[in-house]
Protein backbone atom coordinates (compact mmCIF):
# COMPACT_ATOMS: atom_id res chain seq x y z
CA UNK A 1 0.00 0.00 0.00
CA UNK A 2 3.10 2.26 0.76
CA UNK A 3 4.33 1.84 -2.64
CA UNK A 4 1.00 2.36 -4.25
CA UNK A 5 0.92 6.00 -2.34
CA UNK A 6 4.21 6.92 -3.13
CA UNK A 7 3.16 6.52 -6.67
CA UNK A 8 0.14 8.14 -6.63
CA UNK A 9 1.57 10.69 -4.86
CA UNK A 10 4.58 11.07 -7.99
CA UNK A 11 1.91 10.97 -10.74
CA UNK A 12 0.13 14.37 -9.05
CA UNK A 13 3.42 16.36 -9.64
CA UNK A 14 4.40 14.22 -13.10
CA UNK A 15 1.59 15.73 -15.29
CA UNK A 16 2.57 19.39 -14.42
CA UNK A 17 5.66 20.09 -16.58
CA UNK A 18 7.69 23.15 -16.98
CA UNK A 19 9.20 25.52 -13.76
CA UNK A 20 7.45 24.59 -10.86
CA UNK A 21 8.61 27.66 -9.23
CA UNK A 22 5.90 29.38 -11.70
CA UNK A 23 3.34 27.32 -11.27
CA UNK A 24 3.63 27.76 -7.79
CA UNK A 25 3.81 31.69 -7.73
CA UNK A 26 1.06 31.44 -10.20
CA UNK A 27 -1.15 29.52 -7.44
CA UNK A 28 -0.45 31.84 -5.09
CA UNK A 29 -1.40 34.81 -6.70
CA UNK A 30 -4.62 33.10 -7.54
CA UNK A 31 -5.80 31.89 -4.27
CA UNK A 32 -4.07 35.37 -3.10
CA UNK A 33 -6.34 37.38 -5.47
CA UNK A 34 -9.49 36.29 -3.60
CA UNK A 35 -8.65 38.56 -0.31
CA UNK A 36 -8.81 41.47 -2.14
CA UNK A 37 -11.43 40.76 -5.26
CA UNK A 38 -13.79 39.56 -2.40
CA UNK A 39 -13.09 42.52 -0.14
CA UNK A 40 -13.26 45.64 -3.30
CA UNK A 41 -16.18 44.57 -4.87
CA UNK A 42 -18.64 45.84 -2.60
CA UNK A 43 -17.95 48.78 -4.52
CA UNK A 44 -19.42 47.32 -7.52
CA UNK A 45 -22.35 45.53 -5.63
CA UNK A 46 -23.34 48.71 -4.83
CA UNK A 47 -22.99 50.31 -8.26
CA UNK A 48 -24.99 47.47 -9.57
CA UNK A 49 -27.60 47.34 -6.78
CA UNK A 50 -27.72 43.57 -6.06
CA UNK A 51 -26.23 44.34 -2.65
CA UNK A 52 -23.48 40.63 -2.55
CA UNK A 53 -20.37 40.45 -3.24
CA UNK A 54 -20.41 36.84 -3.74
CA UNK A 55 -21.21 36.28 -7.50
CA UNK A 56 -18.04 38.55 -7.93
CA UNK A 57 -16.07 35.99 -6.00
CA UNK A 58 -18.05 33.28 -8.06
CA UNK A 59 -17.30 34.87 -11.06
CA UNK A 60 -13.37 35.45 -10.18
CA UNK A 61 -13.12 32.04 -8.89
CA UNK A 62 -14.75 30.50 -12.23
CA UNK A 63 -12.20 32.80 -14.62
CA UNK A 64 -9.20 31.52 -12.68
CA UNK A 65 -10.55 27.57 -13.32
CA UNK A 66 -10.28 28.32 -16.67
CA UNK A 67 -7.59 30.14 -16.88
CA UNK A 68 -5.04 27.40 -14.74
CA UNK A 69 -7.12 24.65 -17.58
CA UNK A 70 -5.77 26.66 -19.99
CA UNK A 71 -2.17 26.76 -18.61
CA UNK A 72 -2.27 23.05 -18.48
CA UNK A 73 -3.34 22.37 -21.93
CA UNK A 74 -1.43 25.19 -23.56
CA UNK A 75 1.44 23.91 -21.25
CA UNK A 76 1.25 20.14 -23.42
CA UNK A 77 1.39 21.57 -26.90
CA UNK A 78 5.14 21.68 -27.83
CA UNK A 79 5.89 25.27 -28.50
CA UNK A 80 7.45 24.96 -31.87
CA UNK A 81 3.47 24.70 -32.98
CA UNK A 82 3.17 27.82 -31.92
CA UNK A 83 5.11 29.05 -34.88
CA UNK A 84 2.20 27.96 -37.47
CA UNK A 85 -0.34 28.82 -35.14
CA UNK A 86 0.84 32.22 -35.00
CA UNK A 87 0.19 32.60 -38.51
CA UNK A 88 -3.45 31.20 -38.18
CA UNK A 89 -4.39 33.30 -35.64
CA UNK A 90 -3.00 36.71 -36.82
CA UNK A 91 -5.84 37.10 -39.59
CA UNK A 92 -8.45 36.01 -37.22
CA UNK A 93 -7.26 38.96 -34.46
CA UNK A 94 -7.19 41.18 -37.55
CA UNK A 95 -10.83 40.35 -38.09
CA UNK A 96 -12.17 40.34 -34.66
CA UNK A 97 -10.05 43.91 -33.50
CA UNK A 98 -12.13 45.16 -36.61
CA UNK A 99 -15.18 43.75 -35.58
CA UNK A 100 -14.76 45.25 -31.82
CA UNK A 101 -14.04 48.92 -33.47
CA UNK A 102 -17.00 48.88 -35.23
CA UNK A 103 -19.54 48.27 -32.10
CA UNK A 104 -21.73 50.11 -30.89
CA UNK A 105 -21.06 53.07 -28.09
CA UNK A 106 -20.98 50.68 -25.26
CA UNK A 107 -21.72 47.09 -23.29
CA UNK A 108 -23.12 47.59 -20.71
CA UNK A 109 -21.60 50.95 -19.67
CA UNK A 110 -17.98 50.58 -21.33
CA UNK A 111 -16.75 51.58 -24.59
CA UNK A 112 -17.86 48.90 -27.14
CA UNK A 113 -14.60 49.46 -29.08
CA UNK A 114 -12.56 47.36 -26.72
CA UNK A 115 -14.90 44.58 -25.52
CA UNK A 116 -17.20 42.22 -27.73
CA UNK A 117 -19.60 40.04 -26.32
CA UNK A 118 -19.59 36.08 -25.78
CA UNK A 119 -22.60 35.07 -26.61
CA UNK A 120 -22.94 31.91 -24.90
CA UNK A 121 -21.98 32.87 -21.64
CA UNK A 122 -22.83 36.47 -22.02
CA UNK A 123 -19.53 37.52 -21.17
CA UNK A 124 -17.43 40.47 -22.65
CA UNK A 125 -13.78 39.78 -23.37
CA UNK A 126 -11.18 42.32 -24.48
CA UNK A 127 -9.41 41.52 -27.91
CA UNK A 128 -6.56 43.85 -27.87
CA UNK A 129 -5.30 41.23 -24.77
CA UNK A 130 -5.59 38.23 -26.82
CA UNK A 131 -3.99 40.04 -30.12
CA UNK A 132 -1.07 41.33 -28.15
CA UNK A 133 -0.45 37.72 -27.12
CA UNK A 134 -0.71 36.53 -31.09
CA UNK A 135 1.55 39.35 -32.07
CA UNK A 136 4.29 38.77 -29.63
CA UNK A 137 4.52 35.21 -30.63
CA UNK A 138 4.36 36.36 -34.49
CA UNK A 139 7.27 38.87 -34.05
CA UNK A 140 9.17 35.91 -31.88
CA UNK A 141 8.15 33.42 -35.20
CA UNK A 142 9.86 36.20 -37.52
CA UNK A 143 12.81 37.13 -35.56
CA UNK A 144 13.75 33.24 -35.33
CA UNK A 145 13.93 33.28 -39.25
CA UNK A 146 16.49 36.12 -39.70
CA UNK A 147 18.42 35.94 -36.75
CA UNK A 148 21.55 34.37 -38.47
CA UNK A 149 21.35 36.78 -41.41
CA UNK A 150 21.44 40.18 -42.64
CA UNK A 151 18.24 41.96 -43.51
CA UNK A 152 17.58 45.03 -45.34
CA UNK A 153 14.76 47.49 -43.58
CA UNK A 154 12.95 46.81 -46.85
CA UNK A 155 12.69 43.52 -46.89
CA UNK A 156 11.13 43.08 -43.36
CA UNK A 157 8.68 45.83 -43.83
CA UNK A 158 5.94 44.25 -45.24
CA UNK A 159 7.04 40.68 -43.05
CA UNK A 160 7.33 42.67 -39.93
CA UNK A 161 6.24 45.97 -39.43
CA UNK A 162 3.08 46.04 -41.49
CA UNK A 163 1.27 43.16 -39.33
CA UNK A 164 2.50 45.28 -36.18
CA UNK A 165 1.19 47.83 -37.58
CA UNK A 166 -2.01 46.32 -38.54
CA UNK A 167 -2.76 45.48 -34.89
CA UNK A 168 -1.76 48.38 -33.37
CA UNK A 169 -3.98 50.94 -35.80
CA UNK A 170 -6.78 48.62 -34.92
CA UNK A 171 -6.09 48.95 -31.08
CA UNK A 172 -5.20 52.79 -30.94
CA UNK A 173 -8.42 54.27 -31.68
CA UNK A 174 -9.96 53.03 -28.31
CA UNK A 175 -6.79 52.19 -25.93
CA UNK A 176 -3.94 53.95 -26.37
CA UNK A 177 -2.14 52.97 -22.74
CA UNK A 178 -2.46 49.00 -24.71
CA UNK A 179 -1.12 50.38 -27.70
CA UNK A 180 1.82 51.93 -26.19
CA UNK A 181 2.69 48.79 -24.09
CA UNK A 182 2.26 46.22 -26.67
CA UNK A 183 4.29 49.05 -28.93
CA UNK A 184 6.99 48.88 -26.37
CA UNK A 185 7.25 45.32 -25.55
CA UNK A 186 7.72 44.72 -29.76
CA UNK A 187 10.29 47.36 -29.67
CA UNK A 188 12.16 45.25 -26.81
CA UNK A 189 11.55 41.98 -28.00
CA UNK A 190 12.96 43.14 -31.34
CA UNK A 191 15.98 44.82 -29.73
CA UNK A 192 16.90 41.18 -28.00
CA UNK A 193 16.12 39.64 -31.11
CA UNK A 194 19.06 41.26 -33.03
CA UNK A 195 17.10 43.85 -35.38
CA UNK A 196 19.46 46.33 -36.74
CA UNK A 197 19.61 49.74 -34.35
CA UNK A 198 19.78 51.56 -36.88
CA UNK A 199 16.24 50.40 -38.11
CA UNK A 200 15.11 50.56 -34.58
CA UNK A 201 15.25 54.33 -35.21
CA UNK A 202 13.40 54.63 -37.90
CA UNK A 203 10.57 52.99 -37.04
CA UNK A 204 10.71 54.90 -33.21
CA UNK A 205 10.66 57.79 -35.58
CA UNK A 206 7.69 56.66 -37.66
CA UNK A 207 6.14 55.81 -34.91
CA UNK A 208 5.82 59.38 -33.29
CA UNK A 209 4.89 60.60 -36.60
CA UNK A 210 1.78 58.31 -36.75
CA UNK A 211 0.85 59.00 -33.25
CA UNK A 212 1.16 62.81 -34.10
CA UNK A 213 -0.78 62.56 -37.52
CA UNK A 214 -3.55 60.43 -35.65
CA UNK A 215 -3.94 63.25 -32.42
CA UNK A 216 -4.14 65.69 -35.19
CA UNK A 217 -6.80 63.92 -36.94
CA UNK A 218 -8.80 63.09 -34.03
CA UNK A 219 -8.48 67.01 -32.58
CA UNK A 220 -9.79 68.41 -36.21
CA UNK A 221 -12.67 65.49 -36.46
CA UNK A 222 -13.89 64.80 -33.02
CA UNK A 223 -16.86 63.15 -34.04
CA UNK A 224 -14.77 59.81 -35.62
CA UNK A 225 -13.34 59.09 -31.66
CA UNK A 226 -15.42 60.81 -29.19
CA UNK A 227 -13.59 62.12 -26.36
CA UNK A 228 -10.89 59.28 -26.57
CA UNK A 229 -7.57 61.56 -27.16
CA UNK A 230 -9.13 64.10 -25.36
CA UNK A 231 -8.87 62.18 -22.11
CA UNK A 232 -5.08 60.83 -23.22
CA UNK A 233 -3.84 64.47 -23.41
CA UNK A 234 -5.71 65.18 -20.05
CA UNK A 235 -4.59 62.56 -18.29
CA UNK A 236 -0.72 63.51 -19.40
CA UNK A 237 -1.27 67.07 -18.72
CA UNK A 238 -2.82 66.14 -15.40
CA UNK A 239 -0.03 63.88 -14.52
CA UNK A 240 2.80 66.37 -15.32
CA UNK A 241 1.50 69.57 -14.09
CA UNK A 242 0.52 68.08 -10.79
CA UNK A 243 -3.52 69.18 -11.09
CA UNK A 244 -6.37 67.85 -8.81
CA UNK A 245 -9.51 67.95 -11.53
CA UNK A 246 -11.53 65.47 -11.70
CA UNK A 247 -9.98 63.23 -14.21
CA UNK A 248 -7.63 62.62 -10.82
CA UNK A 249 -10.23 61.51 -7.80
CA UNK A 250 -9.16 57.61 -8.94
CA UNK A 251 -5.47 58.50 -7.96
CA UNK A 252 -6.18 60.60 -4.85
CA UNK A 253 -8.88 58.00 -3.38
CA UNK A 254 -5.73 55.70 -4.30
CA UNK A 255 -3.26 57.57 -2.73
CA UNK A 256 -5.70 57.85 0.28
CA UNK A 257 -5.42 53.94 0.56
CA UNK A 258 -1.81 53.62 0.59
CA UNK A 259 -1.80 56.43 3.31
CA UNK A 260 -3.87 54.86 5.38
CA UNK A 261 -2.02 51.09 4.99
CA UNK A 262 1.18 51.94 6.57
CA UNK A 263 3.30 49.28 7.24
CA UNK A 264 0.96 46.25 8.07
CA UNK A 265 -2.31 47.72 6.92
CA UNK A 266 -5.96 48.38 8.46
CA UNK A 267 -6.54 44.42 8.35
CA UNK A 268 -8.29 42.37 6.18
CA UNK A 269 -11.56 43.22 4.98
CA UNK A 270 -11.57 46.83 6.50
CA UNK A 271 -10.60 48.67 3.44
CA UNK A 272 -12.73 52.25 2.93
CA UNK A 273 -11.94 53.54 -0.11
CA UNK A 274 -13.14 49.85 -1.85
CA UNK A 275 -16.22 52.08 -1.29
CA UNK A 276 -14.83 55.35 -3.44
CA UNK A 277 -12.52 53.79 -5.84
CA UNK A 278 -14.34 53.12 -9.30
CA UNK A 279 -11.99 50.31 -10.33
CA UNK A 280 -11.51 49.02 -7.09
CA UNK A 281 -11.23 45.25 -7.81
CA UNK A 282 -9.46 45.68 -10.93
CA UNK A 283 -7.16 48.91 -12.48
CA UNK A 284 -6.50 49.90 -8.89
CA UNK A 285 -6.94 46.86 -6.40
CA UNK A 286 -3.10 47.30 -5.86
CA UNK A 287 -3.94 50.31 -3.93
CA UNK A 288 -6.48 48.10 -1.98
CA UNK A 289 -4.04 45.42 -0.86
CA UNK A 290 -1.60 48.40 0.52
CA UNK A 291 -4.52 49.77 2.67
CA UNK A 292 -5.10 46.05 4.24
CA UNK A 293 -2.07 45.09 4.12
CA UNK A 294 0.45 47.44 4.23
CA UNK A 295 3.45 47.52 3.05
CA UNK A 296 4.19 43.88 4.18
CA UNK A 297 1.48 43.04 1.50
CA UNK A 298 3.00 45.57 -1.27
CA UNK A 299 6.63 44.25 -1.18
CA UNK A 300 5.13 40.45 -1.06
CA UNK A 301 2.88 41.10 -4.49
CA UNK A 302 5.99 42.71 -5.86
CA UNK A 303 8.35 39.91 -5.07
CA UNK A 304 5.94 37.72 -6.64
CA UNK A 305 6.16 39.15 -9.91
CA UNK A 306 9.82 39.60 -9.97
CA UNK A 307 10.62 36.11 -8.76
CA UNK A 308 8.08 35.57 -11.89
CA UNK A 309 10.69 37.92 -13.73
CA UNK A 310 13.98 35.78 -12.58
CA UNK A 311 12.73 32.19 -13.67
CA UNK A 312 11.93 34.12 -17.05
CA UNK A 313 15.19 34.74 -17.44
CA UNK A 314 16.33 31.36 -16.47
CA UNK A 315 14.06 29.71 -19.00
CA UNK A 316 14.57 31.88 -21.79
CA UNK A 317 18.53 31.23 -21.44
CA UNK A 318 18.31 27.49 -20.86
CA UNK A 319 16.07 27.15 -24.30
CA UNK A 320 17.25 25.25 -26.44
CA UNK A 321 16.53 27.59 -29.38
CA UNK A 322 16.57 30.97 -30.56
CA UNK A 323 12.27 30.54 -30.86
CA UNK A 324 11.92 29.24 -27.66
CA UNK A 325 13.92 32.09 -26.51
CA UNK A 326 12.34 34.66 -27.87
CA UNK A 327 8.73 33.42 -27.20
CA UNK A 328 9.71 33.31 -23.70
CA UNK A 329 10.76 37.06 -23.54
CA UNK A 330 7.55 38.15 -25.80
CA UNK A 331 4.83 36.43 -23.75
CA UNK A 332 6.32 36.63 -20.28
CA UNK A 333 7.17 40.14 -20.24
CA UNK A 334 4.42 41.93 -20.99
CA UNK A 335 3.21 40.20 -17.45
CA UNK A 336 5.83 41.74 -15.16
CA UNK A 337 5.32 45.21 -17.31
CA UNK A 338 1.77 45.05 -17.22
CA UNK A 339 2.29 44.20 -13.47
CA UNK A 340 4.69 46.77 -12.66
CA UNK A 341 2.57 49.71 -14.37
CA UNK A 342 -0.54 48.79 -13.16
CA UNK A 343 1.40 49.24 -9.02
CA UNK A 344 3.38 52.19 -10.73
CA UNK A 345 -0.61 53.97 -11.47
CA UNK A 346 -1.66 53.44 -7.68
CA UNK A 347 1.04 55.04 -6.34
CA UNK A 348 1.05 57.87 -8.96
CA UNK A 349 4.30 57.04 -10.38
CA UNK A 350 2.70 56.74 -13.86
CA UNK A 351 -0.26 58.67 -15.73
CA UNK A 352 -3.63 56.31 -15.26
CA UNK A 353 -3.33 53.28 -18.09
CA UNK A 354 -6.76 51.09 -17.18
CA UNK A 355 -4.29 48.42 -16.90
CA UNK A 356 -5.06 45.22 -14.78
CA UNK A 357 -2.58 44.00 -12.24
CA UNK A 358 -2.22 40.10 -13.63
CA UNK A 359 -3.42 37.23 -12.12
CA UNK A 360 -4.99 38.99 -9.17
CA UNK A 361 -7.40 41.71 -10.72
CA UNK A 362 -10.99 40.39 -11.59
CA UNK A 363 -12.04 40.55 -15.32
CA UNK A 364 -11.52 37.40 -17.36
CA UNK A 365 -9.83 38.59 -20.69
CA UNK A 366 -6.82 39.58 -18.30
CA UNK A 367 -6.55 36.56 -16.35
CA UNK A 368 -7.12 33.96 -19.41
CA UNK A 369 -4.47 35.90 -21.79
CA UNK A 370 -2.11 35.65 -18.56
CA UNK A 371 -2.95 32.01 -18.19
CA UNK A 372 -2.01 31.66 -22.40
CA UNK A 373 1.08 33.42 -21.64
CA UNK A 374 2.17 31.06 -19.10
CA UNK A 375 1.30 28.12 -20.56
CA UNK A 376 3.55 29.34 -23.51
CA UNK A 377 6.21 29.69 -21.25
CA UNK A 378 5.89 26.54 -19.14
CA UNK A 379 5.74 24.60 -22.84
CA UNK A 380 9.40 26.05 -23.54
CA UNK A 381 10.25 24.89 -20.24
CA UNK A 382 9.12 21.60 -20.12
CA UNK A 383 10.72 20.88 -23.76
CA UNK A 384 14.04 21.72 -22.33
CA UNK A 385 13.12 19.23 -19.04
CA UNK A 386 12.35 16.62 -21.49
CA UNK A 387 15.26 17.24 -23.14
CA UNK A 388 17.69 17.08 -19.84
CA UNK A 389 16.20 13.63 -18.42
CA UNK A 390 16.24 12.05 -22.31
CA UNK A 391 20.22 13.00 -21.98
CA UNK A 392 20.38 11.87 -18.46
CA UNK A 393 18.62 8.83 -19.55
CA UNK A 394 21.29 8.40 -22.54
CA UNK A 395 24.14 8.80 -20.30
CA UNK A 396 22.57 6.19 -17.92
CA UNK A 397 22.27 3.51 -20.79
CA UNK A 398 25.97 4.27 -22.10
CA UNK A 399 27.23 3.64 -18.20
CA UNK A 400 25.14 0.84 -18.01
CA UNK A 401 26.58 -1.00 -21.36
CA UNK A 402 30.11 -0.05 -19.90
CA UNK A 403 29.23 -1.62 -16.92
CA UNK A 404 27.61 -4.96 -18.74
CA UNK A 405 31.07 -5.40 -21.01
CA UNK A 406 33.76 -6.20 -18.00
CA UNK A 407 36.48 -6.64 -20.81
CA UNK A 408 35.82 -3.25 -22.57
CA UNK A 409 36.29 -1.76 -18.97
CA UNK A 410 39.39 -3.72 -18.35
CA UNK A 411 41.16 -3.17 -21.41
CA UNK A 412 40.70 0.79 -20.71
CA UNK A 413 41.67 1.17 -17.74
CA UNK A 414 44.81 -0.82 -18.99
């Protein structure tokens, strides 16, 4: 019966591949997440008059289900099929950012041109997270193919930059602070990936041309994005020259929280500005865990993500090729940025982005496209695991024959 156990027991941990550091800083942040989802969405059960904050805990608890499922099964694919996939699913985020731009004025409150609506469950998931995802992989996928050659800036325009470009002019009209980040993460991954500097200019330069040309546009024909770069260039302004309007109440209610957390915090479930702060349980539930938990709390989050940020690195160097390497660094650091501008906002560090703080924020398109992203990584991983124990497992055999030929052994050591 021992033995049987013991087995058991081995089989539990044998079906999760990959780091098991992440997957383990990955569970905690999950069960983590339900101290402070539970205790900031009285906010919105008051918004939304049905008075409970338990089908917000319900509803947390069912996205994070999925979204560990989908780390497992993503996490079994080997991750040089993400390659091909990449070029599947590129035309089909094309398709659906279009589709999202061209909704209506809102869902259920919010701007229609960043959610869509799942029928079935009557859900509303944001597409920019999933293409950002797709695109990272895609770059990853193209800077594989050239990295042991020269390229001309002409030749990987229209392989390169026009797709990028594609996605991003699809995402800008509604989210700029998404468009920036998944601007700056391509810009990095490219970087690491070898792309000439010299090219890295030009398109920095382009960039800030387009940007210009589109705030331009919008500013002479307000009608095409209503009040969208308006509240960009107020939210800057605001920012830089220090101004209390109202644009700011989300940052002082914020700041409010971390003032009152101090070091250890005002204890569980005794949070008051859950009650003030619009995005409470998602854009600025960092600001919420400081006020229960005090700094104590604020570090701990923190170290989470940048232990996240070390085994990265790890992976990423251990892969065993330039892909796997790159795919590593385009879907795992967008989490730690995402993470570390979304704490960066709540302490007023950074000009508010409506970016979630992963893994621990409610809203399901964040916490799934998180969940993809890991699972990507952990594939990597667990290739270059299955790779170690088949060489282990070679070396075994070879010491093994030695050991079953006494002669062979004999006549070397002579």
């Amino acid at each position: 019966m021992a033995v049987k156990t013991d087995i058991s027991s081995k089989n539990i941990f044998f079906y999760l591949k990959g780091d098991k550091v992440i997957w383990a800083i990955a569970a905690l942040l999950a069960i983590f997440s339900f101290i402070p989802v539970y205790s900031s969405s009285s906010n919105l059960a008051y918004l939304y008059g049905d008075g409970s904050t338990f089908s917000y805990l319900l509803n947390h608890f069912a996205y994070l289900v999925l979204g560990f499922i989908l780390i497992y099964a993503i996490h079994k694919i080997p991750y040089h099929y993400f390659k091909g996939l990449s070029l599947i699913l590129l035309p089909i985020i094309v398709v659906l950012l279009l589709y999202t731009l061209a909704q209506g004025t809102t869902i259920d409150g919010a701007n229609a041109s960043r959610w869509i609506k799942i029928p079935i469950i009557n859900k509303t998931f944001q597409t920019s997270t999933a293409a950002a995802v797709v695109l990272m992989i895609y770059v990853a996928r193209y800077l594989s193919k050239i990295k042991d050659r020269t390229v001309t800036f002409k030749e990987t325009i229209l392989p390169l930059w026009v797709p990028v470009g594609i996605i991003l002019g699809l995402i800008l009209p509604a989210n700029f602070s998404t468009t920036a980040i998944i601007f700056a993460m391509v810009f990095v991954l490219v970087f690491l990936g070898g792309y000439p500097l010299k090219y890295l200019g030009v398109i920095l330069l382009s960039a800030i041309i387009i940007l210009s040309i589109f705030v331009l546009s919008a500013k002479a024909f307000p009608g095409v994005f209503p009040n969208r770069v308006d509240t960009w260039i107020s939210r800057i302004d605001n920012f830089s020259n220090g101004e209390d309007t109202k644009e700011d109440y989300q940052i002082e209610r914020a700041k409010i929280a971390i003032a009152r957390g101090g070091i250890v915090g005002t204890g569980i479930g005794k949070s008051v500005q859950r009650n003030f702060l619009p995005q409470s349980s998602s854009d600025f539930i960092y600001a919420i865990i400081v006020e229960e938990m005090g700094l104590l709390g604020a570090f701990g989050v923190m170290l989470a993500y940048l232990l996240i940020l070390f085994r990265l690195v790890i992976i990423a160097t251990k892969a065993n090729t330039v892909f796997g390497q790159l795919l590593v660094i385009g879907v795992g650091l967008p989490i730690i940025f995402q993470a570390l501008i979304n704490m960066a906002v709540a302490v007023e560090l950074f000009p508010v982005t409506g970016q979630t703080l992963p893994l621990v924020s409610s809203g399901g398109s964040s916490i799934w496209m998180t969940c993809v992203a890991l699972g990507i990584v952990q594939s990597v991983s667990a290739k270059r695991e299955e790779m170690k124990l088949k060489e282990e497992e070679d070396q075994e055999r070879e010491n093994s024959e030695d050991l079953d030929n006494p002669l062979e052994v004999l006549s070397e050591a002579i």
